[in-house]
Protein backbone atom coordinates (compact mmCIF):
# COMPACT_ATOMS: atom_id res chain seq x y z
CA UNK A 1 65.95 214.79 -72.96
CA UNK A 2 64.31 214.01 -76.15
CA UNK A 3 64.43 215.91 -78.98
CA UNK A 4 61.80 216.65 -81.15
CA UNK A 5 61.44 213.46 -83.73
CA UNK A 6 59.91 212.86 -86.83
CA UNK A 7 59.29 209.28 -87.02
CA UNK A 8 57.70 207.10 -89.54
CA UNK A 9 55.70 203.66 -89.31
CA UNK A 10 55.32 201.74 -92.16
CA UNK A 11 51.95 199.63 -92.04
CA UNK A 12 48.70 199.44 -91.48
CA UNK A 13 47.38 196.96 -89.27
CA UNK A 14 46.40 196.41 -85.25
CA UNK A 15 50.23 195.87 -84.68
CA UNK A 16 51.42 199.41 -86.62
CA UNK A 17 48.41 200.93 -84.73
CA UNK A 18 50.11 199.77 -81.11
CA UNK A 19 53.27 201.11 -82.57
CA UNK A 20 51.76 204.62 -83.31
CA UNK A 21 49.65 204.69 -79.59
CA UNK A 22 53.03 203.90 -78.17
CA UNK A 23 55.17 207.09 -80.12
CA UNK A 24 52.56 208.83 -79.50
CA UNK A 25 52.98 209.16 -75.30
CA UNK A 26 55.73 210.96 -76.29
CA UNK A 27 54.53 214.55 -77.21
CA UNK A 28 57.68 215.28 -78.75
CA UNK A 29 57.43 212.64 -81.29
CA UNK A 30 56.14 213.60 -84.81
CA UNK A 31 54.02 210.87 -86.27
CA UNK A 32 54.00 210.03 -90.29
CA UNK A 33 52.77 207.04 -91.67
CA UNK A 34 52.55 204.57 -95.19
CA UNK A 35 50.11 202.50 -95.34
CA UNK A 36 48.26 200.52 -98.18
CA UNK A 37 45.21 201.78 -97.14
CA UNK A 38 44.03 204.35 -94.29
CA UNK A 39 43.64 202.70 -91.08
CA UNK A 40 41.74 205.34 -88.84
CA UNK A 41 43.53 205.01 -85.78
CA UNK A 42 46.92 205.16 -87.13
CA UNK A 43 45.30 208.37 -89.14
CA UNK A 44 44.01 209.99 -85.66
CA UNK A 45 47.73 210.07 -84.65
CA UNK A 46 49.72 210.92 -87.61
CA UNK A 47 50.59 214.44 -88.72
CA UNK A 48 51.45 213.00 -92.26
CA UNK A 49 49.93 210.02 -94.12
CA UNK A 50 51.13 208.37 -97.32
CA UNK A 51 48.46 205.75 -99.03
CA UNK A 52 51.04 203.37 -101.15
CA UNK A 53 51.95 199.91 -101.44
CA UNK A 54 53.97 199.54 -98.20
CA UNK A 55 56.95 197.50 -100.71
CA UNK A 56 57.24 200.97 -102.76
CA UNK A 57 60.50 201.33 -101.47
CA UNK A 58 61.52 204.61 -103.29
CA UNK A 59 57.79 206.28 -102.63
CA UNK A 60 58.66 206.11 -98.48
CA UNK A 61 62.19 207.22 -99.39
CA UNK A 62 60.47 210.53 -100.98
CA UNK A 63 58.05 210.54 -98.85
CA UNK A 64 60.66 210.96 -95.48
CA UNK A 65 63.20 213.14 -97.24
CA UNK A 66 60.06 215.76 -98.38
CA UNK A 67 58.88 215.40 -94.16
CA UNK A 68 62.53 215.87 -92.71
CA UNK A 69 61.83 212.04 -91.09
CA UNK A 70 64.72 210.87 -89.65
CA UNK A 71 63.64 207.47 -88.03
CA UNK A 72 61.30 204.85 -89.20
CA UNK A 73 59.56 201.69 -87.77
CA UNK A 74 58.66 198.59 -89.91
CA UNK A 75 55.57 197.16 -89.05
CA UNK A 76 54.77 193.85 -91.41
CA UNK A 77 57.16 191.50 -92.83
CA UNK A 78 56.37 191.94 -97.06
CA UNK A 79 58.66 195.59 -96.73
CA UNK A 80 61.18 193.74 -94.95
CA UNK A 81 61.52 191.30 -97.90
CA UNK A 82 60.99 194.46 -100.75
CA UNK A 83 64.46 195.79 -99.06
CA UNK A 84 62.43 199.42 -97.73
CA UNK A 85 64.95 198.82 -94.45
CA UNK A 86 68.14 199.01 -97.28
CA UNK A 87 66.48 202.02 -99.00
CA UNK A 88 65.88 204.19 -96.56
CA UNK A 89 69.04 203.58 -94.72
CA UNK A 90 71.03 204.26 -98.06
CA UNK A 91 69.17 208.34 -97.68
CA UNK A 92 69.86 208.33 -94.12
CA UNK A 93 67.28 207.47 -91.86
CA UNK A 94 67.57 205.43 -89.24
CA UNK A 95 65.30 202.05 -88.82
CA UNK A 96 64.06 200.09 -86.81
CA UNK A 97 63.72 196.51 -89.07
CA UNK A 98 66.52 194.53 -90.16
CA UNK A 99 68.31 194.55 -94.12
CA UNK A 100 66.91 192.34 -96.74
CA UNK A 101 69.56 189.80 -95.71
CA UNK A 102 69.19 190.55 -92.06
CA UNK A 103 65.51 189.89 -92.24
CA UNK A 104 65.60 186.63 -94.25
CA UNK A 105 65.75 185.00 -90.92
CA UNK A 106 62.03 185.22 -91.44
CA UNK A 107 61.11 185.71 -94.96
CA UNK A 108 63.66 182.38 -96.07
CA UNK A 109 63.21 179.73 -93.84
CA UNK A 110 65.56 177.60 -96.09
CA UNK A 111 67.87 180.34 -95.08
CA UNK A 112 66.39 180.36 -91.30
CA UNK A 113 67.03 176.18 -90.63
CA UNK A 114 70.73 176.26 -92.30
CA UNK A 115 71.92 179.45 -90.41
CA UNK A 116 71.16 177.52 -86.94
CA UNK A 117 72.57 174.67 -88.49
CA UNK A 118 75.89 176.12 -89.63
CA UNK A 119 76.36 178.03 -86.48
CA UNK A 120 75.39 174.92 -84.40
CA UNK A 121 72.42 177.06 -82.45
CA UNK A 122 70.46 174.65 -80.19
CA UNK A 123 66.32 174.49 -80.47
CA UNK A 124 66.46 173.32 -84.47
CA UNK A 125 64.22 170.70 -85.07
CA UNK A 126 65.28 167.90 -87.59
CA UNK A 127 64.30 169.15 -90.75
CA UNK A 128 64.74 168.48 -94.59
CA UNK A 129 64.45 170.96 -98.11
CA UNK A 130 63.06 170.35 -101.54
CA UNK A 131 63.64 172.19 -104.48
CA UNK A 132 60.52 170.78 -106.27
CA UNK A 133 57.00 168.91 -105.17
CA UNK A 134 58.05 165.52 -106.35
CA UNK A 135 61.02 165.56 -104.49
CA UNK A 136 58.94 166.55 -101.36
CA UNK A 137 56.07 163.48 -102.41
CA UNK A 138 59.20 160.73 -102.28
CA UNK A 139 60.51 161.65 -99.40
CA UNK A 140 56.94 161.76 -98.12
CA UNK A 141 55.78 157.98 -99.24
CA UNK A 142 59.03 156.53 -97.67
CA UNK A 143 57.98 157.99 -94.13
CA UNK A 144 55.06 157.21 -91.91
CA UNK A 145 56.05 160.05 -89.28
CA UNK A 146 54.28 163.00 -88.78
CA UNK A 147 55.86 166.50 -90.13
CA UNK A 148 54.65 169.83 -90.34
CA UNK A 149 54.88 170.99 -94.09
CA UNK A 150 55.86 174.61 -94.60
CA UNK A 151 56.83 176.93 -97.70
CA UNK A 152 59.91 178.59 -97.11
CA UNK A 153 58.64 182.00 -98.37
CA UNK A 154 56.24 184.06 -96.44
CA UNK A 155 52.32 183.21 -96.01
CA UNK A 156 50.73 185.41 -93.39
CA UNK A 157 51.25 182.58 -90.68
CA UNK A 158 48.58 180.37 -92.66
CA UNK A 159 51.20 178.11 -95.55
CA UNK A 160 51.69 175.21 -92.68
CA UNK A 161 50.52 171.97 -92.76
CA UNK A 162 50.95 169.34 -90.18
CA UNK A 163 50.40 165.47 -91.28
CA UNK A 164 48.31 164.07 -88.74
CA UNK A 165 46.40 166.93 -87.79
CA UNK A 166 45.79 168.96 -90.91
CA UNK A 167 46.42 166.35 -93.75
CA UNK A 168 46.65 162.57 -94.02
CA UNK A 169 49.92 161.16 -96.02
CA UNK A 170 48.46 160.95 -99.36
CA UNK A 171 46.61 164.91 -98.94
CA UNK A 172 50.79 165.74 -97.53
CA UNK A 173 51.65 164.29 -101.03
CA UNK A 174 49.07 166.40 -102.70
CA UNK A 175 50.11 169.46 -100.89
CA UNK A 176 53.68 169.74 -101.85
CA UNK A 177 52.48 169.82 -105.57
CA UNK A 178 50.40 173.02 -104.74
CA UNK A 179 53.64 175.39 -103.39
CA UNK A 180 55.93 177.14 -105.69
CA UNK A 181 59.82 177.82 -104.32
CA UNK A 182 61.58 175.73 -101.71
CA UNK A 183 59.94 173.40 -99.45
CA UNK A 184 60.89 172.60 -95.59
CA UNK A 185 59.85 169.75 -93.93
CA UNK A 186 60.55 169.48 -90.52
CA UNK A 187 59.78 167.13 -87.46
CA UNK A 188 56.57 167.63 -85.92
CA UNK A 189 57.01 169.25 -82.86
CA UNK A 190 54.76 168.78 -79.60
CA UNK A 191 54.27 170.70 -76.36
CA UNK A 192 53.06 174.41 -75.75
CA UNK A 193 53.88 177.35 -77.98
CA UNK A 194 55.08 180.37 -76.59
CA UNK A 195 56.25 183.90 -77.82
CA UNK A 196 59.48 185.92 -76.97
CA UNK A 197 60.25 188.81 -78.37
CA UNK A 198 63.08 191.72 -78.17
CA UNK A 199 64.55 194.50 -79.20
CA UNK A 200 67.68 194.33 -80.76
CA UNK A 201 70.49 197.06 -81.26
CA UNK A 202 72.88 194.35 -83.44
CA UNK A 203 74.16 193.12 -80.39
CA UNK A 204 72.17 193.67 -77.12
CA UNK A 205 68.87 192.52 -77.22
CA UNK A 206 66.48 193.36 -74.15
CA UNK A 207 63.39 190.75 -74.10
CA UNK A 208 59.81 191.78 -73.85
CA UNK A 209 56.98 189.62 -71.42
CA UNK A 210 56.16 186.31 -72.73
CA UNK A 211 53.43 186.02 -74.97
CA UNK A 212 50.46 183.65 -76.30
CA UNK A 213 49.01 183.66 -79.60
CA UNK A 214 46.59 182.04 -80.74
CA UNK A 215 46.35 180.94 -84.31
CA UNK A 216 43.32 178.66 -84.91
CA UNK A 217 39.85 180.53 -85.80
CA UNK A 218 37.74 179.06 -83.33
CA UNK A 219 37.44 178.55 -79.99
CA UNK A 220 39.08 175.24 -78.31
CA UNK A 221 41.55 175.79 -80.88
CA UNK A 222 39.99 174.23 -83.80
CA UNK A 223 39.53 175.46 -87.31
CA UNK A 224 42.22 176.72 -89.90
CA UNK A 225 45.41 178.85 -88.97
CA UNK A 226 44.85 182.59 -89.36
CA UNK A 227 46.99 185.64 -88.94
CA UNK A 228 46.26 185.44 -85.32
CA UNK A 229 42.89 185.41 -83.63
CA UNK A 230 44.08 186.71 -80.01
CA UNK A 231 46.97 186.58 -77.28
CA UNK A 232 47.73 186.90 -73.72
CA UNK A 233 50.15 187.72 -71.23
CA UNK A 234 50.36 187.01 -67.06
CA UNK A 235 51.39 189.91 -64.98
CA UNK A 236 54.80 188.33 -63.86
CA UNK A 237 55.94 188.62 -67.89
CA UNK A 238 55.62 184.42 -67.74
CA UNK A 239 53.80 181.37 -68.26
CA UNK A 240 53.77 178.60 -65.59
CA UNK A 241 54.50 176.28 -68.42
CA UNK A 242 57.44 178.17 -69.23
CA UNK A 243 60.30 177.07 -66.50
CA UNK A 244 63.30 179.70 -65.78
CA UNK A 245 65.70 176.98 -67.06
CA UNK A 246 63.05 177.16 -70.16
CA UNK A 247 62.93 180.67 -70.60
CA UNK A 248 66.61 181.41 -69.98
CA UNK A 249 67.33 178.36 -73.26
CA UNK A 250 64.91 180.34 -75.20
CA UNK A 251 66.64 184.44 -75.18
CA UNK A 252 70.07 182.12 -75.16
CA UNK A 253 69.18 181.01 -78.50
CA UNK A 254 67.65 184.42 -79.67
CA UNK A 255 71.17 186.13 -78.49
CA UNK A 256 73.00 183.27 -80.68
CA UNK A 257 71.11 183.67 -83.76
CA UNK A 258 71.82 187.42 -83.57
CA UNK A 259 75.44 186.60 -83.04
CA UNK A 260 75.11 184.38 -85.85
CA UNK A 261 73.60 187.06 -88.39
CA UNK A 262 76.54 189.52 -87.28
CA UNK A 263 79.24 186.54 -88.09
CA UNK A 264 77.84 186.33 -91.05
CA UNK A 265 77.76 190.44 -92.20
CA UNK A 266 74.03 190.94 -91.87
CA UNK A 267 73.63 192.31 -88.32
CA UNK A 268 70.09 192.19 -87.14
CA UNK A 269 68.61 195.71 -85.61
CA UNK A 270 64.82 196.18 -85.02
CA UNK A 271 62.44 193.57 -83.19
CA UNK A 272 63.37 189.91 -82.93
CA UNK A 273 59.98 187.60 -82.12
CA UNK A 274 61.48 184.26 -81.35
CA UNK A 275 58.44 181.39 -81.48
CA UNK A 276 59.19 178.55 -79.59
CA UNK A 277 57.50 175.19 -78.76
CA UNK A 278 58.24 173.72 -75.07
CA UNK A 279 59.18 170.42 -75.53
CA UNK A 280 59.21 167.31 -73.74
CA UNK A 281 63.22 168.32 -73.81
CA UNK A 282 62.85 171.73 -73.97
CA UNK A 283 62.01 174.86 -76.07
CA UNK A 284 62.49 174.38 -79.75
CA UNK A 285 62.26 177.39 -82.54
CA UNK A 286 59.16 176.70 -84.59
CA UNK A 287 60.05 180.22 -86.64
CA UNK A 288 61.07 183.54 -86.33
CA UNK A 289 60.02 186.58 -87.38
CA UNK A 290 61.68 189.66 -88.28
CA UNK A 291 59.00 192.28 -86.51
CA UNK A 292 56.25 192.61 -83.53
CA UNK A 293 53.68 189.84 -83.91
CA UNK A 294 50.14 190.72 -84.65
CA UNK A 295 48.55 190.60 -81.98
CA UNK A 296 51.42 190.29 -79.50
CA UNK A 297 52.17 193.82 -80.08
CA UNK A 298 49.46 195.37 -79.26
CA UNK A 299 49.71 193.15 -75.38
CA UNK A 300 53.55 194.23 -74.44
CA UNK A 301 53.08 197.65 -76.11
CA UNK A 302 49.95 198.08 -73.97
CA UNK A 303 52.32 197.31 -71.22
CA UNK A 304 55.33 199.50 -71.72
CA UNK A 305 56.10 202.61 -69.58
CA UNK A 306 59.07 203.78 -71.07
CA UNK A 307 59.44 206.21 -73.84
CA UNK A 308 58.95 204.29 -76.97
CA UNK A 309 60.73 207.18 -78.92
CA UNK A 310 64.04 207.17 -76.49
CA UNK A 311 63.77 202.83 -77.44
CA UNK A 312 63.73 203.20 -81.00
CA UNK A 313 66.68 205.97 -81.05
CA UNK A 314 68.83 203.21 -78.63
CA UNK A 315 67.85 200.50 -80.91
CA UNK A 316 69.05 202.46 -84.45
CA UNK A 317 72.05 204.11 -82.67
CA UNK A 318 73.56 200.43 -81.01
CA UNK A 319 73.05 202.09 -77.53
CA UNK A 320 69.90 199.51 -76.19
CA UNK A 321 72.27 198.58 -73.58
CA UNK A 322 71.85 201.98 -72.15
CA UNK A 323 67.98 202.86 -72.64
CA UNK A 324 65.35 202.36 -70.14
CA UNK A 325 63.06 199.31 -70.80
CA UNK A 326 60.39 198.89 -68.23
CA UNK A 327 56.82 197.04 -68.68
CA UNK A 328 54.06 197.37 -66.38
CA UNK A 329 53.66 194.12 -64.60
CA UNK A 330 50.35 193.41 -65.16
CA UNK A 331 48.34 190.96 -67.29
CA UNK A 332 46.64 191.38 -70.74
CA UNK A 333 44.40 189.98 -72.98
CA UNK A 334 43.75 190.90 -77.04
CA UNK A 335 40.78 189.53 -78.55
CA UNK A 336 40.48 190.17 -82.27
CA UNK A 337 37.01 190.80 -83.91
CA UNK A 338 37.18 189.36 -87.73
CA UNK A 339 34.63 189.68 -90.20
CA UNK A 340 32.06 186.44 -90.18
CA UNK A 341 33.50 183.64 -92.54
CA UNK A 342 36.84 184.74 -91.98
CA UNK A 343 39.56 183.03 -92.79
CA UNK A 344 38.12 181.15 -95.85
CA UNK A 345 35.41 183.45 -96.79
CA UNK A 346 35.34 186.88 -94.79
CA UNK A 347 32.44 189.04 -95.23
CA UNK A 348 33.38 192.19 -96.53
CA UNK A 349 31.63 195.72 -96.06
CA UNK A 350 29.57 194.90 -92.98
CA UNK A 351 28.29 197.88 -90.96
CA UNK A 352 30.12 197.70 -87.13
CA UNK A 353 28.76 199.64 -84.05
CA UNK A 354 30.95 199.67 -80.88
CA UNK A 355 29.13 199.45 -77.58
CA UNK A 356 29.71 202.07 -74.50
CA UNK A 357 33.50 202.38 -73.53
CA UNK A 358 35.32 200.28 -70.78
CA UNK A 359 38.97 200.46 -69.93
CA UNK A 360 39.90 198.22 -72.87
CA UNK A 361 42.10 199.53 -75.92
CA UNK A 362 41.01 199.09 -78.82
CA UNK A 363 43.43 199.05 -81.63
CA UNK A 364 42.18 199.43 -85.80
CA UNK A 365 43.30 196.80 -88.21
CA UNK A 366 41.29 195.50 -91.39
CA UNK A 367 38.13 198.17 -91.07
CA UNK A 368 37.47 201.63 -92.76
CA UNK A 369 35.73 204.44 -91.18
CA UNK A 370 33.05 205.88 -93.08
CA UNK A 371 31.05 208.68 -91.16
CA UNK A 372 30.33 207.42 -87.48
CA UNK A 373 30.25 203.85 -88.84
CA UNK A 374 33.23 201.34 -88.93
CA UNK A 375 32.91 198.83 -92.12
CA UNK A 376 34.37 195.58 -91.97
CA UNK A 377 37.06 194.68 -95.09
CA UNK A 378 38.44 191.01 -95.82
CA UNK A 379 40.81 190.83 -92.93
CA UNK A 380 41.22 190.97 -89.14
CA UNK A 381 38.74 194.08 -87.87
CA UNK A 382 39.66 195.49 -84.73
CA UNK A 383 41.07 193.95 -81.35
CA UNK A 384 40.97 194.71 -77.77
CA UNK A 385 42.93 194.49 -75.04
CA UNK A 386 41.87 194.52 -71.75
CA UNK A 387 44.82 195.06 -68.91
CA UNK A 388 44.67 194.28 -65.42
CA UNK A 389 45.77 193.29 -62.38
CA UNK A 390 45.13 189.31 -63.12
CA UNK A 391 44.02 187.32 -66.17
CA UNK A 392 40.96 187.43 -65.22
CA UNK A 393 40.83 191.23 -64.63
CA UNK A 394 42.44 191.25 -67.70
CA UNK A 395 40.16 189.00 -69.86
CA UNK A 396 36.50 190.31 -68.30
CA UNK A 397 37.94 193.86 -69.71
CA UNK A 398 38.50 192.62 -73.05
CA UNK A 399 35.15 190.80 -73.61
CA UNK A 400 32.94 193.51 -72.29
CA UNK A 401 34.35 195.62 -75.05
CA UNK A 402 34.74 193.07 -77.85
CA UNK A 403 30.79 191.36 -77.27
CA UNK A 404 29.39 194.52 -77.10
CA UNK A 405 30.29 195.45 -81.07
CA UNK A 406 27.10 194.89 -83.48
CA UNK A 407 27.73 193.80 -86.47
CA UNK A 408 28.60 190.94 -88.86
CA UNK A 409 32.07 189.58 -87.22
CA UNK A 410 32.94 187.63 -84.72
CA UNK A 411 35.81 186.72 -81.96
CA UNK A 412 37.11 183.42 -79.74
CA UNK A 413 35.55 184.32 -76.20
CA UNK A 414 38.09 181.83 -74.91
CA UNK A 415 41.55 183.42 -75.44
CA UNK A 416 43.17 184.69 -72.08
CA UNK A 417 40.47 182.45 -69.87
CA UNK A 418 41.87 180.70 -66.68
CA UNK A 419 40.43 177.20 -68.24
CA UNK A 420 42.36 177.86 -71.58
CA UNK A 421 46.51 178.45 -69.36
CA UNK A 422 45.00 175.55 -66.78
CA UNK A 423 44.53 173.54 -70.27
CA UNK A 424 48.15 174.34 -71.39
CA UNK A 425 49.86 173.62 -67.86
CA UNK A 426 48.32 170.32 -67.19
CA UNK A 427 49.51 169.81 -70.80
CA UNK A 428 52.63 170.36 -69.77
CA UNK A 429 52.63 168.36 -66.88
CA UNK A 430 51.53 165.08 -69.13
CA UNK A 431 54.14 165.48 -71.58
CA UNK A 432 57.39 165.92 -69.25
């Protein structure tokens, strides 16, 4: 039996808002929340709210100790890095999100590539790191391959550049001279990306349903990367591009790269996403990140039937081998609604209307509520998820909802469509 619990979320997007709908089954737990800015359906839920900068370490410290809160969940990645995890911990509450060190795994992926190397963890592409842009630009005119280009800091899933399908040679060459910090340049890697994530006690880590993301801003995957424009996942927690022998290689090197972070003093509790490309040869880490994805939180947190509360007490306590971890097997699909112009130019302050409710979710991000009316801001709006018995079920759900919005934004009708996974397997089939 649960106790009554005062747990905080730190964030303020879609994903934090699937975090909060998921406490919030349990009517034991005690929402509070810090956010940047006041997302309305994380406000709905919370009996608490702080508006600050979500790195203000010793603000959420205050904030927790004045509330009593004795857990707290770390939505976005920029805290991680700011060291709130290492705060909080040091006035005793209990989180879920790795240390500063812990979490460089994502934020430092200088730090990412040579922890797999040192500890010999299979899945790392063949990569190479500059300390400057000219260093980068020779190593770049000696080679006619294709890499992908990516700062080793963090860029909201949007500093990557891949030679041959973003940039020619000479643009690669140009690039390198625009980052600041550490460079990584890294084989290009082809095949079919796919998303695992778990939770993670320091040592047992219990894997969530497979998920899809897509990254590009328009439909048939074309455009510029973005924070994420929608996702999917099948009601068997799979992909049929995914293989057993793939999936089994792919939480085999998640469990290794925890081990690794333990050998090395930094244990790793809170949410492991592991993204991986299928190969030709296999699944190969592309990245990983050091929280839920956004959107692939809002699809397996849609799906879970356990008490999210009991999870994140398991996960800060080392007893995850114990708790109950159970996700309905159905499918979803999350389409996100973005503001028109949006990634390169979003429209800000546009005037949304929802249309009559179906049995989608839909979960706030980037959008303000001002009366009855929901007004657009420079990010990712709102997304829905539709859940059902198939993809299709699934996917007819989430369109209904996210067409029927007026307003000046826009969303890729294609994500978590039958033609888009018949796309990926056949492209599977052609490359092995």
């Amino acid at each position: 039996m649960i106790t009554d619990s005062n747990i905080l979320i730190v964030g303020s997007g879609g994903r934090e808002h699937a975090i909060a709908r998921a406490l919030a089954r349990n009517p034991q737990t005690r929402i509070f929340a810090a956010m940047n800015r006041m997302n309305p359906g994380i406000a709905e839920l919370a009996y608490k709210v702080l508006i600050t900068p979500e790195t203000d370490a010793e603000s959420i410290r205050n904030f927790c100790l004045q509330h009593k809160v004795t857990y707290a969940c770390i939505g976005p990645e920029a805290p991680l890095e700011a060291g709130v995890v290492d705060t909080l911990t040091k006035a005793g509450i209990k989180c879920m999100g790795p240390a500063k060190e812990a979490a460089k795994i994502e934020t430092d992926k200088t730090f990412c590539r040579n922890l797999m190397k040192k500890h010999q963890i299979p899945g790392l592409p063949e990569f190479y790191i500059f300390h400057s842009g000219t260093d980068a630009e020779s190593f770049l005119r000696k080679t006619t391959k294709e890499f992908a280009i990516k700062p080793s800091g963090l860029t909201g899933g949007k500093g990557v550049r891949i030679i041959g399908e973003h940039l020619d040679h000479d643009q690669a060459c140009q690039y390198v001279h625009e980052l600041a910090g550490d460079i990584v340049i890294e084989e290009r890697l082809i095949g079919e990306e796919f998303t695992l994530q778990a939770f993670v006690d320091g040592k047992t880590l219990v894997p969530m349903p497979l998920v899809q993301d897509h990254k590009r801003a328009y439909e048939g995957d074309f455009g510029p990367n973005t924070g994420g424009m929608g996702s999917y996942t099948l009601p068997d927690h799979r992909f049929p591009f995914v293989s057993d022998d793939d999936y089994n290689q792919a939480f085999s090197i998640m469990k290794k790269t925890v081990n690794a972070l333990a050998a090395e003093g930094t244990p790793y509790i809170g949410i492991l996403y592991g993204q991986f490309m299928n190969t030709a040869t296999g699944p190969m880490v592309i990245e990983f990140n050091a929280r839920f994805g956004d959107p692939e939180a809002m699809n397996v947190l849609s799906l879970l039937s356990s008490d999210f509360t009991a999870i994140v007490m398991a996960i800060t306590s080392g007893t995850l081998e114990n708790a109950e971890v159970v996700f309905a097997e159905k499918a979803t699909v999350c389409k996100y609604l973005v503001p028109e112009g949006y990634p390169d130019a979003p429209v800000t302050d546009g005037k949304l209307v929802t249309g009559p409710e179906n049995s989608a979710i839909c979960y706030y991000a980037s959008v303000v509520k001002e009366g009855d009316h929901l007004i657009t801001q420079s990010s990712r709006t709102m997304a829905y998820v539709g859940i059902g018995d198939s993809l299709q079920e699934a996917e007819r759900i989430a369109e209904e909802a996210a067409s029927a919005v007026i307003g000046p934004v826009r969303h890729r009708r294609d994500i978590g469509t039958q033609m888009v996974l018949e796309k990926r397997v056949q492209h599977m089939k052609e490359i092995r």
